[in-house]
Protein backbone atom coordinates (compact mmCIF):
# COMPACT_ATOMS: atom_id res chain seq x y z
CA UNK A 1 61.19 -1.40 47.67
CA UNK A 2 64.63 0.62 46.55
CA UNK A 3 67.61 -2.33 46.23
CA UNK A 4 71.05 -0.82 45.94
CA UNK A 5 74.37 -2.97 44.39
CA UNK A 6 77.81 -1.67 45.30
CA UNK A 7 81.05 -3.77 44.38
CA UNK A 8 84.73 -2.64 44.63
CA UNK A 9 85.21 -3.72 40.82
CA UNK A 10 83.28 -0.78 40.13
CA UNK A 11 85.42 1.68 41.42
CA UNK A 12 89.12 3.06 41.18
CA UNK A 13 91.77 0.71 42.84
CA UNK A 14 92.89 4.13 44.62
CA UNK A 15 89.12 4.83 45.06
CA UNK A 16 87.65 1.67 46.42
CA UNK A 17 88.56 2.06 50.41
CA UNK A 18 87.02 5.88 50.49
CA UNK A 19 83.94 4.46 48.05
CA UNK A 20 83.10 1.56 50.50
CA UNK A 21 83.05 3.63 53.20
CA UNK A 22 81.10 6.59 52.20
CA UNK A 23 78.69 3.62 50.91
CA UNK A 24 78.20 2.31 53.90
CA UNK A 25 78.29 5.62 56.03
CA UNK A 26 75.51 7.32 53.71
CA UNK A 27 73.18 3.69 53.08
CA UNK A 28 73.71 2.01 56.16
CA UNK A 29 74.75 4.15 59.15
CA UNK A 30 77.86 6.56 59.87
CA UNK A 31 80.92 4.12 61.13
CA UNK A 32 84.21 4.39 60.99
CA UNK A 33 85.41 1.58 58.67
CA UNK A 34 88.83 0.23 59.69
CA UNK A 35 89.92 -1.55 55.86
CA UNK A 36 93.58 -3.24 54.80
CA UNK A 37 95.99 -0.79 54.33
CA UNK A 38 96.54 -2.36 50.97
CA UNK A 39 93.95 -1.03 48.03
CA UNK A 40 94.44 -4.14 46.25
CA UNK A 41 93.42 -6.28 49.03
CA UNK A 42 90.04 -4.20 49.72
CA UNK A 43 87.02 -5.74 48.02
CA UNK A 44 82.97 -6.16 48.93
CA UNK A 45 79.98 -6.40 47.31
CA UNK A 46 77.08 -5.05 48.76
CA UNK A 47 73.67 -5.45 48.62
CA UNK A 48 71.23 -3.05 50.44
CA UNK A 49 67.19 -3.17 50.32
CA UNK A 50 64.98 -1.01 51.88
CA UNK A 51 61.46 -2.97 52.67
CA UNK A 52 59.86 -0.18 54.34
CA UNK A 53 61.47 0.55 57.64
CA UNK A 54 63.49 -2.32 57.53
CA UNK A 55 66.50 -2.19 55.97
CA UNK A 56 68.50 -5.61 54.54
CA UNK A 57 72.15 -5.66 53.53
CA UNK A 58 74.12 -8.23 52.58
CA UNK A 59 78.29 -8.18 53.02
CA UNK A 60 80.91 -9.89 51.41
CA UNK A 61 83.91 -8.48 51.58
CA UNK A 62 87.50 -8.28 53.12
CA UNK A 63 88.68 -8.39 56.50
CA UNK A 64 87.62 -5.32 58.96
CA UNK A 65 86.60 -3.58 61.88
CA UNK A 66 83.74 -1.59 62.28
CA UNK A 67 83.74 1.10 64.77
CA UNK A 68 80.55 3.38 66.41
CA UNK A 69 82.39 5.71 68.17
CA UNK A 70 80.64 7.68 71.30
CA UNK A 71 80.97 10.91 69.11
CA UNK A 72 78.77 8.93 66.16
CA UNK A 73 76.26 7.60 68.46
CA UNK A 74 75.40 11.18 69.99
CA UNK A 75 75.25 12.25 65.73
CA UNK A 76 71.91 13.72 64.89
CA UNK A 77 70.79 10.96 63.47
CA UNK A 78 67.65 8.34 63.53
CA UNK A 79 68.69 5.44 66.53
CA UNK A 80 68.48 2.13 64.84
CA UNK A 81 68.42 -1.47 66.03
CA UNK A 82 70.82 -3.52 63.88
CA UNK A 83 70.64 -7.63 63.87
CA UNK A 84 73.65 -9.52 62.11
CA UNK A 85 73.67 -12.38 60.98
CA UNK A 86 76.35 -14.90 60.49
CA UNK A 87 76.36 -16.34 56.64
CA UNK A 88 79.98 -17.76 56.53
CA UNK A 89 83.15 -18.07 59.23
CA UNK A 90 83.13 -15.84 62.12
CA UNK A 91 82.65 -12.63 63.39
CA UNK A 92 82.73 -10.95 67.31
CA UNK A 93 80.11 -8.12 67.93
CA UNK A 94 80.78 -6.29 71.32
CA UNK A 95 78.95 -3.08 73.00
CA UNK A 96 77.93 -2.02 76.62
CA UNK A 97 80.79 -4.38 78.02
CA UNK A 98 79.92 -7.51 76.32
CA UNK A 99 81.06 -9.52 73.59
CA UNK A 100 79.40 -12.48 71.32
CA UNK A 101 80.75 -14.26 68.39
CA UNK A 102 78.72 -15.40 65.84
CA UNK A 103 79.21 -18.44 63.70
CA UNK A 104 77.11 -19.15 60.72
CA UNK A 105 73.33 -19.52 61.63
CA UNK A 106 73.36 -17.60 64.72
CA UNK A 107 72.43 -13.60 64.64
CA UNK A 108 73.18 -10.52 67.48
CA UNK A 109 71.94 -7.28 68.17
CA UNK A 110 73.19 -3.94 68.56
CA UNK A 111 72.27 -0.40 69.34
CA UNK A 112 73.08 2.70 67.36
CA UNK A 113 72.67 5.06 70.36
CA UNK A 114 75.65 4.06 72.21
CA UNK A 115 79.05 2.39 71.16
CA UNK A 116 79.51 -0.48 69.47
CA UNK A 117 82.31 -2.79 67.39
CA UNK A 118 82.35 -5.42 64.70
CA UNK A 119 85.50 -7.31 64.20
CA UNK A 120 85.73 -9.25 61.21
CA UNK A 121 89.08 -10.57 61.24
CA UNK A 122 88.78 -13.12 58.19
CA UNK A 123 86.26 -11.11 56.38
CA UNK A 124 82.98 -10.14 55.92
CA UNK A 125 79.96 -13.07 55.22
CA UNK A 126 76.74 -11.29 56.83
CA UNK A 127 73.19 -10.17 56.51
CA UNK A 128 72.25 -6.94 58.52
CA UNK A 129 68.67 -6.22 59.35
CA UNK A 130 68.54 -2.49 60.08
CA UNK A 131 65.07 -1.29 62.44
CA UNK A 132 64.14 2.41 63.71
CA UNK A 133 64.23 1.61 67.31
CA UNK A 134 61.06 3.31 67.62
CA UNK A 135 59.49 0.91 65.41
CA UNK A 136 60.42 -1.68 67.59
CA UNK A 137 58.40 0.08 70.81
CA UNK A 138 60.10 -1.59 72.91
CA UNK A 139 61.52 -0.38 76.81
CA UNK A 140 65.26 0.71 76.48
CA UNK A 141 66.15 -1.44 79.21
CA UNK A 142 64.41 -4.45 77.51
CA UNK A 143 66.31 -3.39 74.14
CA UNK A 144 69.66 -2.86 76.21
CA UNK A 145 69.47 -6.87 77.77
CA UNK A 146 69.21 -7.79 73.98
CA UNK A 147 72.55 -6.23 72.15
CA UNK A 148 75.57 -8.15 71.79
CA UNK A 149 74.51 -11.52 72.83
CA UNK A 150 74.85 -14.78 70.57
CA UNK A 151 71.51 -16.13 69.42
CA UNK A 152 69.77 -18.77 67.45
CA UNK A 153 72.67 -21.64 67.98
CA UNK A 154 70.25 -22.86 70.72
CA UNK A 155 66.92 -23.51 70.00
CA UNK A 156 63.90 -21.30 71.05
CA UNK A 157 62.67 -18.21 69.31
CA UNK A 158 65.85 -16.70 68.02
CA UNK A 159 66.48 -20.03 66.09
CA UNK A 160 62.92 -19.30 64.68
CA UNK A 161 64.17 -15.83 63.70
CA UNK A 162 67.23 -16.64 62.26
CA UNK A 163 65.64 -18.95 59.99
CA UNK A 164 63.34 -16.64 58.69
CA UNK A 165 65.76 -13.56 58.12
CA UNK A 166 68.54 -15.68 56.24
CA UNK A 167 65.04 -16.74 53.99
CA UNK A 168 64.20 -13.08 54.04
CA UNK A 169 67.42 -11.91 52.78
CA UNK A 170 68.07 -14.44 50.30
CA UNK A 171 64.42 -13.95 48.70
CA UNK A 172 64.28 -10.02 48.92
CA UNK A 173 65.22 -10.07 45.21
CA UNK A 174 61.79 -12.07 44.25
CA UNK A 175 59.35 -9.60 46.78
CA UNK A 176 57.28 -6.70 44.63
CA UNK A 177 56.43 -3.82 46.70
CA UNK A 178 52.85 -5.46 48.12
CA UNK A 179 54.62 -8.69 49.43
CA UNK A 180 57.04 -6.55 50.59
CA UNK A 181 54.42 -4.45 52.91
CA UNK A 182 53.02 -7.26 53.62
CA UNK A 183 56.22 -8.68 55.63
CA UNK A 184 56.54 -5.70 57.35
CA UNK A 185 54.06 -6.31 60.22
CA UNK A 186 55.05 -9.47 61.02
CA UNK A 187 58.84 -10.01 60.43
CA UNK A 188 58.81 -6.68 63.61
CA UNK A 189 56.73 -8.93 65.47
CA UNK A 190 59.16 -11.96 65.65
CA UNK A 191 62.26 -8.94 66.20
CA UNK A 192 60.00 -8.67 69.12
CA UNK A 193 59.70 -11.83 70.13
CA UNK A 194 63.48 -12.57 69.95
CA UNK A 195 63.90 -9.41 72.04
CA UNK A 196 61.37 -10.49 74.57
CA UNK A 197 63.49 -14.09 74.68
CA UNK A 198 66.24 -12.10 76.32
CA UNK A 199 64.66 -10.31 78.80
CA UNK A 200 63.80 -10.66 82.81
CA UNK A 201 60.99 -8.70 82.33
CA UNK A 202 58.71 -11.06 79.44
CA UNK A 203 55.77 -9.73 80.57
CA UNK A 204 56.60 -6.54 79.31
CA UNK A 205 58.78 -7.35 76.55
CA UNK A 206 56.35 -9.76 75.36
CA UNK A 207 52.85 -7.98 75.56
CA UNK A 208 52.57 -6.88 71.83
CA UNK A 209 54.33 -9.53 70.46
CA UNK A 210 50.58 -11.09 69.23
CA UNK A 211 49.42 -7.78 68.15
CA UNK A 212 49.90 -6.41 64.65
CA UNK A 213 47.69 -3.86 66.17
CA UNK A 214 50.24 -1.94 68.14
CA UNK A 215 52.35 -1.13 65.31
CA UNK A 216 49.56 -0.23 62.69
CA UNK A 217 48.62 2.27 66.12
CA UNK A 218 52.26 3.84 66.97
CA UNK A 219 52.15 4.22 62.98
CA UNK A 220 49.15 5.98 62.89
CA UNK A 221 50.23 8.27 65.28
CA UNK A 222 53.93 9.00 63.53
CA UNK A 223 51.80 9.94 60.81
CA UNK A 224 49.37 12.07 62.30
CA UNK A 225 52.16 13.55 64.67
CA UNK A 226 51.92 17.10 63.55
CA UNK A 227 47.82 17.24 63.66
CA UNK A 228 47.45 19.43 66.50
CA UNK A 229 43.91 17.59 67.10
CA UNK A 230 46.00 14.32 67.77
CA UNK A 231 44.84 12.84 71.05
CA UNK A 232 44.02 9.32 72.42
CA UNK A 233 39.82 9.76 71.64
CA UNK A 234 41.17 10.32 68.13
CA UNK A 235 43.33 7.41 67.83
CA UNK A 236 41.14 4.66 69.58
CA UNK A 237 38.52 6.28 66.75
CA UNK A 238 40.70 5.23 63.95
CA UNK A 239 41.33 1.89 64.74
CA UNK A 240 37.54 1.23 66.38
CA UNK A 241 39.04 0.49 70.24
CA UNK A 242 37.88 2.08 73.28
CA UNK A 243 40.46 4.38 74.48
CA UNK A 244 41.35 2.32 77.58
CA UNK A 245 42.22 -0.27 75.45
CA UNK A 246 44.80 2.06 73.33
CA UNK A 247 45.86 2.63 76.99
CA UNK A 248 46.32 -0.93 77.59
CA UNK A 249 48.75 -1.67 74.16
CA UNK A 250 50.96 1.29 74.38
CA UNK A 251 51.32 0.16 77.80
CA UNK A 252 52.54 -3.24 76.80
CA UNK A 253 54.98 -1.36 74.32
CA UNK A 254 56.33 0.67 77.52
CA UNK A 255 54.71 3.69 75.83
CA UNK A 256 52.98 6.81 77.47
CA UNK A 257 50.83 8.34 74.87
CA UNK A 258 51.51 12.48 76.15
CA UNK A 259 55.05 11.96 76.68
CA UNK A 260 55.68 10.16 73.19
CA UNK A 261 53.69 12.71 71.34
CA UNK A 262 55.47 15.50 73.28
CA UNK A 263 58.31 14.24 72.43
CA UNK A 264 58.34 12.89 68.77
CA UNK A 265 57.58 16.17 68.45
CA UNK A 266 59.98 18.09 69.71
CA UNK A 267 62.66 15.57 68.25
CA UNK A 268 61.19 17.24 64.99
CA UNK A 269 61.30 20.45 65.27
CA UNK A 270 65.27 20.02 66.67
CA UNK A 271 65.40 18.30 63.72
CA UNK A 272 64.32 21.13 61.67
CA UNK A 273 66.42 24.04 63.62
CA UNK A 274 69.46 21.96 63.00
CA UNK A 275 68.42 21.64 59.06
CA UNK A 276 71.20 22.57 56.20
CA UNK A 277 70.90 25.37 55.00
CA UNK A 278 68.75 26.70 58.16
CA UNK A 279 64.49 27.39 57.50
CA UNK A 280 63.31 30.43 57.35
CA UNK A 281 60.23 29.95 58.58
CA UNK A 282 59.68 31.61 62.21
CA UNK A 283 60.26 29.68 65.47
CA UNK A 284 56.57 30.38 66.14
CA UNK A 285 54.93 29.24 62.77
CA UNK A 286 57.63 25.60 63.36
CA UNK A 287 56.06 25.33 66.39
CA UNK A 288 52.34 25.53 65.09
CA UNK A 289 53.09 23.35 62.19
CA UNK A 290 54.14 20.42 64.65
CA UNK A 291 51.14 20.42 66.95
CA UNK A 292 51.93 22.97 69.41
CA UNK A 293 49.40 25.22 70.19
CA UNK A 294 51.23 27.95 72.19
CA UNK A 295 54.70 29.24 71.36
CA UNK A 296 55.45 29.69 74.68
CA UNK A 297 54.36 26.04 75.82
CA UNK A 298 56.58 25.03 73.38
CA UNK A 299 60.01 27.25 74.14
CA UNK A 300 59.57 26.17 77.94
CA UNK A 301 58.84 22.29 76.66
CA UNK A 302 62.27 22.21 74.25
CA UNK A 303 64.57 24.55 77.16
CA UNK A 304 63.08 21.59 79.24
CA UNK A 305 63.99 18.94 76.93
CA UNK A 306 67.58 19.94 75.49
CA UNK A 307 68.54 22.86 78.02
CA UNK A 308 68.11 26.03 75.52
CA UNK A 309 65.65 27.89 73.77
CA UNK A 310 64.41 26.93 70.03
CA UNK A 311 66.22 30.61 69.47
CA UNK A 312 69.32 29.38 70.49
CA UNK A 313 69.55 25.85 69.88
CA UNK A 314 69.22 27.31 66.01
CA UNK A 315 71.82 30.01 66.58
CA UNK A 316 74.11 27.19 67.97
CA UNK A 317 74.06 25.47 65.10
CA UNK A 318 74.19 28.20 62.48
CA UNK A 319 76.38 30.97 64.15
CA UNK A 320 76.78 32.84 61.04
């Protein structure tokens, strides 16, 4: 568990509007970070803690607007599910054409992989919960019902979860690293559940919500993602499940076991032709080290999946 503390006082007065934002852009997720014109009038203190994949900051500070532009969301990096939640006064959250204000106790979501904005207009008094979307194996229709709509004023499920995070985030200081595992598991499962709240489809949404199972399995296979023996026999093996019931939880999670490998992998290894300063190591030998068998199979699979070659997807981005 890695806790990092970040206050204006800290900093330069001519400093503190170009410090908060490449705090937030390089612990928290590239914005752009819309802060008083005035330097004396910009002040936060931050507090950001990294439980495993989930990430919790907490916000305090002057009036702003936070912007995801489209150019940010198509950046090249990890989609995350962010959940805010209202501490003090009020705040508006909009993306994909809707809009929810928040008032203390209730919490909204929001997508990294499209635009979004945060308007703060009498300051900052949040917690942010920040999840790798694919941790949250979830549809992307299911997640898309679920962003920028007020929860937890109302009863239900989201007043559960709001509830628990504010505890979460006010406690995080107490957790060592084995209670903070331990929350892991669970505190995805009730993301989940909120998410499953929102949907038309609760069948779907909700089918691992009960199962600690699916995650420790989608985990499992992140892990092993670059073992070229990876396959579904293997898998069930691990976790002592017949292979038709893997089937039947990555189904529940909207997952296709091929077609998430396939692609995990590839995501990788565009990862890794796009790397500063560019590898060395040959398309070929990439291709082997993630899984793929045949170096052709994989050039026609990656043309397939982003329109080029490896070759020139790397020469793209490293024309000298």
């Amino acid at each position: 568990m890695i806790t990092t503390n970040w206050r204006t006082e800290t900093v330069s007065l001519a400093d503190r509007a170009d410090a908060l934002r490449q705090t937030i852009r390089e612990h928290v997720v590239p914005v752009e970070l819309v802060l008083p014109a005035a330097a004396e009038q910009v002040h936060a203190d931050v507090t950001i803690t990294d439980i495993g994949s989930l990430q919790v900051s907490t916000v305090r500070a002057n009036p702003a607007t936070v912007q995801r532009t489209s150019r940010l969301a198509r950046a090249d990096d990890e989609p995350v599910l962010f959940i805010s939640l209202q501490v003090s006064g009020e705040s508006t959250v909009a993306q994909d054409g809707r809009s929810a204000v928040l008032r203390p106790g209730s919490i909204a979501f929001y997508d990294t992989r499209r635009p979004y904005t945060l308007l703060f207009d009498h300051g900052v008094d949040m917690h942010f919960f920040r999840i790798p979307v694919r941790d949250v194996a979830l549809p992307d229709d299911v997640l898309c019902q679920a962003v920028a709509r007020g929860m937890g004023q109302d009863g239900g499920v989201p007043a559960l979860a709001t509830g628990y995070l504010r505890r979460l985030a006010e406690s995080r200081a107490t957790l060592d690293a084995t209670a903070a595992h331990l929350l892991a598991a669970p505190s995805m499962e009730l993301v989940r559940a909120v998410i499953a709240s929102e949907s038309d489809r609760p069948a779907s949404a909700g089918g691992p919500l009960y199962e600690a199972l699916g995650v420790r399995i989608l985990e499992h296979m992140r892990t092993h993602l670059a073992d070229p023996d990876l396959s579904p026999a293997s898998v069930a093996r691990a976790h002592h499940i017949s292979v038709r019931y893997l089937y039947t939880i990555l189904a529940r999670a909207g997952v296709g076991f091929g077609e998430w490998v396939r692609t995990e992998r590839l995501d990788a290894c565009r990862r890794e032709l796009s790397r500063v300063p560019p590898t060395t190591e040959t398309i070929a030998a990439l291709a082997h080290r993630w899984g793929f068998r045949s170096p052709s199979h994989f050039s026609r699979a990656f043309k397939a999946a982003y329109g080029v070659s490896p070759q020139a997807w790397r020469d793209l981005r490293h024309p000298s």
